[in-house]
N, C-alpha and C. Protein backbone atom coordinates (compact mmCIF):
# COMPACT_ATOMS: atom_id res chain seq x y z
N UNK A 1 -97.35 -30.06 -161.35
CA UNK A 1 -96.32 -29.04 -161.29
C UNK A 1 -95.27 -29.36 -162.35
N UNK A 2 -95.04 -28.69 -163.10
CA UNK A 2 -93.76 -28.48 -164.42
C UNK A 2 -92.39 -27.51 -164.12
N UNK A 3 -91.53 -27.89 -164.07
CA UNK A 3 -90.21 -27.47 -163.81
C UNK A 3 -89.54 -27.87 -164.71
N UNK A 4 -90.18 -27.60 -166.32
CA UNK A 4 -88.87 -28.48 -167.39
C UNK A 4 -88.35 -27.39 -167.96
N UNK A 5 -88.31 -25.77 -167.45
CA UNK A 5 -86.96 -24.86 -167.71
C UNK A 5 -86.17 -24.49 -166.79
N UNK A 6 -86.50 -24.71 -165.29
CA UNK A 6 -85.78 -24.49 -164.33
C UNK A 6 -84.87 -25.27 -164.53
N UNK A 7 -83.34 -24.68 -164.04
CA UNK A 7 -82.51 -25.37 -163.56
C UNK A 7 -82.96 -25.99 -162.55
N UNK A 8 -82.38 -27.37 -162.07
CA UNK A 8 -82.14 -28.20 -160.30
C UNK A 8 -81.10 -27.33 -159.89
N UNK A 9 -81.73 -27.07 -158.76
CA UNK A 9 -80.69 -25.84 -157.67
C UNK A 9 -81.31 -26.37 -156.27
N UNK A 10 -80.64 -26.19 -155.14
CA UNK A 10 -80.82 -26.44 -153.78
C UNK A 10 -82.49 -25.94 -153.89
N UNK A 11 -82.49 -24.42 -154.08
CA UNK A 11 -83.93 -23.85 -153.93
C UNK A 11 -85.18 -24.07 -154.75
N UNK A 12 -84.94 -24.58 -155.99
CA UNK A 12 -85.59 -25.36 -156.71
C UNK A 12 -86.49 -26.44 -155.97
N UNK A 13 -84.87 -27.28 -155.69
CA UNK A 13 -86.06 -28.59 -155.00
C UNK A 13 -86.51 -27.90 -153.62
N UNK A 14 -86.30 -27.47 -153.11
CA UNK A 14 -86.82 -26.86 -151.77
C UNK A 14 -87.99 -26.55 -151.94
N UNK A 15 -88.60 -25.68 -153.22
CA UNK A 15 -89.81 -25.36 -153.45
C UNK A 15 -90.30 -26.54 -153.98
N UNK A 16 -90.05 -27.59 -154.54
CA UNK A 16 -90.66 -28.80 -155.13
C UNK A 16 -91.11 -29.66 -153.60
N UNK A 17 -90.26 -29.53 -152.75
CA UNK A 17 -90.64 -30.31 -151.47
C UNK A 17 -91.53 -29.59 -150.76
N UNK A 18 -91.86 -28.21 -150.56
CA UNK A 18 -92.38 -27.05 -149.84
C UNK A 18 -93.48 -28.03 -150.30
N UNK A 19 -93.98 -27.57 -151.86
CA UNK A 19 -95.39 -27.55 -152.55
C UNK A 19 -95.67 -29.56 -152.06
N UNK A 20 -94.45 -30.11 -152.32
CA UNK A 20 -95.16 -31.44 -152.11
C UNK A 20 -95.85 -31.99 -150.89
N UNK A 21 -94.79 -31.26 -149.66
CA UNK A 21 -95.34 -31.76 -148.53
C UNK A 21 -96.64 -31.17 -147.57
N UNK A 22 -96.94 -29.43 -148.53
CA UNK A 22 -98.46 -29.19 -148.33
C UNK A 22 -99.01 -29.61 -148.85
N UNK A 23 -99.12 -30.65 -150.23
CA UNK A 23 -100.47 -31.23 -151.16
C UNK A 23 -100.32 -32.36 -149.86
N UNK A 24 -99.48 -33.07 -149.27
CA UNK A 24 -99.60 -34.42 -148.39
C UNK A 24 -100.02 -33.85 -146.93
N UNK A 25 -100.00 -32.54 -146.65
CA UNK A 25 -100.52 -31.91 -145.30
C UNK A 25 -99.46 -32.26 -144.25
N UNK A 26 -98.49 -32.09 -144.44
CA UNK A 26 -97.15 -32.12 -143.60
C UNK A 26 -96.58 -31.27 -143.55
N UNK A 27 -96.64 -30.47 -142.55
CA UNK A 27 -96.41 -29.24 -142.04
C UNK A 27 -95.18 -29.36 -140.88
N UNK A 28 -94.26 -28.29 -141.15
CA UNK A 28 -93.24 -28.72 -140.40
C UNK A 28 -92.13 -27.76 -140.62
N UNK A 29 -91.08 -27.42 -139.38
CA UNK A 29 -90.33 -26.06 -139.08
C UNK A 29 -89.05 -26.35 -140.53
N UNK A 30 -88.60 -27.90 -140.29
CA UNK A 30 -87.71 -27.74 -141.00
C UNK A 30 -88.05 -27.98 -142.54
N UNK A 31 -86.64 -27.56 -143.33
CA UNK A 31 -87.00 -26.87 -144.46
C UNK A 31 -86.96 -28.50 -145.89
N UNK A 32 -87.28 -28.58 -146.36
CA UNK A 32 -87.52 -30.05 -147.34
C UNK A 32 -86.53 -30.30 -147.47
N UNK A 33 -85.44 -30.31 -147.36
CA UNK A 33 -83.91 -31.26 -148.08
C UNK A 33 -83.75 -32.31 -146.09
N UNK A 34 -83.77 -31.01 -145.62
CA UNK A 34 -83.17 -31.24 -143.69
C UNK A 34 -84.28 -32.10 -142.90
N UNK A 35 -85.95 -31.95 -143.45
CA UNK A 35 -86.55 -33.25 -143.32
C UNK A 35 -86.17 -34.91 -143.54
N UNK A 36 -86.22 -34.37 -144.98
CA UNK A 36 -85.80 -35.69 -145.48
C UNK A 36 -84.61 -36.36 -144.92
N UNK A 37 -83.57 -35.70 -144.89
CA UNK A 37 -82.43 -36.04 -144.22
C UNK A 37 -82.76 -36.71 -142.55
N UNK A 38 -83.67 -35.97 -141.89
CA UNK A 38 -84.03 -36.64 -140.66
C UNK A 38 -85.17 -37.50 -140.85
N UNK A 39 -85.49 -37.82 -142.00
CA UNK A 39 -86.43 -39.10 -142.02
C UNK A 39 -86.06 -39.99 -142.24
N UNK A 40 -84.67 -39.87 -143.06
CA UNK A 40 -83.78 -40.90 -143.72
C UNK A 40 -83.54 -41.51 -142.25
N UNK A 41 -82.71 -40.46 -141.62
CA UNK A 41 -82.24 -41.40 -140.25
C UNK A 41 -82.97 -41.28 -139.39
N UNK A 42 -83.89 -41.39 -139.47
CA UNK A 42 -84.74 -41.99 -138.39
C UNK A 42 -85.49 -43.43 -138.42
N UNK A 43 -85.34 -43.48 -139.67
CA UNK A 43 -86.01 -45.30 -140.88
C UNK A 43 -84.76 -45.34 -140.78
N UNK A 44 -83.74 -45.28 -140.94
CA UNK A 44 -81.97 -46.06 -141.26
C UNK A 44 -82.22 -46.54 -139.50
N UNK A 45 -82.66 -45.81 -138.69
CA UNK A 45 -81.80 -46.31 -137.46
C UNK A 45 -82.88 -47.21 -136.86
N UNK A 46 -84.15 -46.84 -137.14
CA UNK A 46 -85.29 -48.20 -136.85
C UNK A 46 -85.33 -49.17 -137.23
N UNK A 47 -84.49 -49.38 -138.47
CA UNK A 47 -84.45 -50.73 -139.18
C UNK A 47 -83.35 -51.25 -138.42
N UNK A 48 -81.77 -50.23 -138.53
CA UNK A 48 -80.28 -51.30 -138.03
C UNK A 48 -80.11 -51.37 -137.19
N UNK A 49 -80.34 -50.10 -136.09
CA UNK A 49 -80.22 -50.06 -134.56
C UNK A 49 -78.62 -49.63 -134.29
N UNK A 50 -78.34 -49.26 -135.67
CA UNK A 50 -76.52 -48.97 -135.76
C UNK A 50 -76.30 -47.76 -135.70
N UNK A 51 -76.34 -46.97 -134.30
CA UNK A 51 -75.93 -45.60 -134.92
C UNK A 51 -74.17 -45.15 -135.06
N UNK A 52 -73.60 -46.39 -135.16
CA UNK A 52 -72.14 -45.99 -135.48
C UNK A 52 -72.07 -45.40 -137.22
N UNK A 53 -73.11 -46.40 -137.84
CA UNK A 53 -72.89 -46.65 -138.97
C UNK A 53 -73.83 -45.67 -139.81
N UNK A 54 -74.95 -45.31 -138.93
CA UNK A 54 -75.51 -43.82 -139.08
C UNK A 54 -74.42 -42.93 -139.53
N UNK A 55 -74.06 -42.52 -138.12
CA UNK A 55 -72.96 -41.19 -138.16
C UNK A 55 -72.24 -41.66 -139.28
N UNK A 56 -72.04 -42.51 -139.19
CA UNK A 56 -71.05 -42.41 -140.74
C UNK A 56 -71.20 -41.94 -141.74
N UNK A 57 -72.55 -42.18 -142.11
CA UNK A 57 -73.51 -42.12 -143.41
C UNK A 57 -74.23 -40.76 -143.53
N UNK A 58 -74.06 -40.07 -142.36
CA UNK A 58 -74.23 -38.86 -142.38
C UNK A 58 -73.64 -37.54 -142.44
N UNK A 59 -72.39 -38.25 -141.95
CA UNK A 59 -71.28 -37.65 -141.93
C UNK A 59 -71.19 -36.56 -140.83
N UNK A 60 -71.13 -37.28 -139.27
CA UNK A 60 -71.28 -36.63 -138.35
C UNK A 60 -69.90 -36.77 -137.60
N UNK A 61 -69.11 -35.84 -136.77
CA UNK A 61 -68.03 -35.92 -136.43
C UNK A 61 -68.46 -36.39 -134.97
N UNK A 62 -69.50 -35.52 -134.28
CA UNK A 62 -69.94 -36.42 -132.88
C UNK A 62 -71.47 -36.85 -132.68
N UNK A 63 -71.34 -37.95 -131.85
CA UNK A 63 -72.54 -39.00 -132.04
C UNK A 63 -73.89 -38.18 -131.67
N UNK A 64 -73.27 -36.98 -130.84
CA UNK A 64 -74.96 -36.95 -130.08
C UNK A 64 -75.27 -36.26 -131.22
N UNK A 65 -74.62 -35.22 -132.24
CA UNK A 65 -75.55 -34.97 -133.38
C UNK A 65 -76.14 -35.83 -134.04
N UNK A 66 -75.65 -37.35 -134.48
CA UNK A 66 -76.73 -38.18 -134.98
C UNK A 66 -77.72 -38.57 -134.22
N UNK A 67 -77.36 -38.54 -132.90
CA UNK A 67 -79.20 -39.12 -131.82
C UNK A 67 -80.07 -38.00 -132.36
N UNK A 68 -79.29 -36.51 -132.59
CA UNK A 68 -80.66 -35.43 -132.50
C UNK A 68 -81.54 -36.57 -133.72
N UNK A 69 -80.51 -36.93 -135.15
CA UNK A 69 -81.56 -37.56 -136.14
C UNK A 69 -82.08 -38.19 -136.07
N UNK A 70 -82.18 -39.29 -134.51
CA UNK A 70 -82.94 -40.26 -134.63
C UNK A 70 -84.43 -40.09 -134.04
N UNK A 71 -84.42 -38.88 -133.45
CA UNK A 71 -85.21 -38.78 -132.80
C UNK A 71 -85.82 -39.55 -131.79
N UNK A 72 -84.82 -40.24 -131.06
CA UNK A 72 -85.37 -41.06 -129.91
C UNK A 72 -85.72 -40.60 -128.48
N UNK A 73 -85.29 -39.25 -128.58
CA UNK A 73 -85.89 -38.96 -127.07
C UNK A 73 -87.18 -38.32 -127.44
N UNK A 74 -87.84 -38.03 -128.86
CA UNK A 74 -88.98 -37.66 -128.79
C UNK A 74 -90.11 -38.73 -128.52
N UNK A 75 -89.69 -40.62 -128.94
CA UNK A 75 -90.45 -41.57 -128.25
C UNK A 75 -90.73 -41.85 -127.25
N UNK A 76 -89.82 -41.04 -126.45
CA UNK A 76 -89.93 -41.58 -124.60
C UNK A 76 -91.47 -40.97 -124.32
C-alpha cells in the first residue's frame, strides 16, 4: 500500500489501520486509532497493574472509564 501523496489525516490512518487489520484478520466494532488505544491499555495495565497511572496516561477524569480499557471484566 502507497500513501506518498496523501496527506496524514485522522482518516487517512484510519484507512491504513482498516486495510492493515483485515490483511492480519482482525475484525472488530471499534474503529483503528480507538483499538489501538485499548490495546495500549490493556498491555500498559498487564504489565504495571497501575491503573492510577493509566488514567493518567490516558487522560481520563474518572477511573471506571479507564477499567472499560482494561478490559478486565471481559477475563472473568
Amino acid at each position: 500500500i502507497t500513501y506518498k501523496c496523501k496527506k496524514l489525516t485522522s482518516s487517512t490512518m484510519e484507512e491504513v489501520l482498516k486495510r492493515l487489520f483485515l490483511k492480519a484478520g482482525i475484525i472488530t466494532t471499534k474503529k483503528g486509532m480507538h483499538l489501538l488505544r485499548h490495546t495500549y491499555a490493556s498491555l500498559f495495565y498487564k504489565k504495571t497493574k497501575d491503573v492510577l497511572l493509566l488514567k493518567e496516561r490516558l487522560g481520563h477524569d474518572n477511573i471506571r472509564t479507564t477499567m472499560r480499557y482494561t478490559h478486565l471484566d471481559e477475563e472473568k
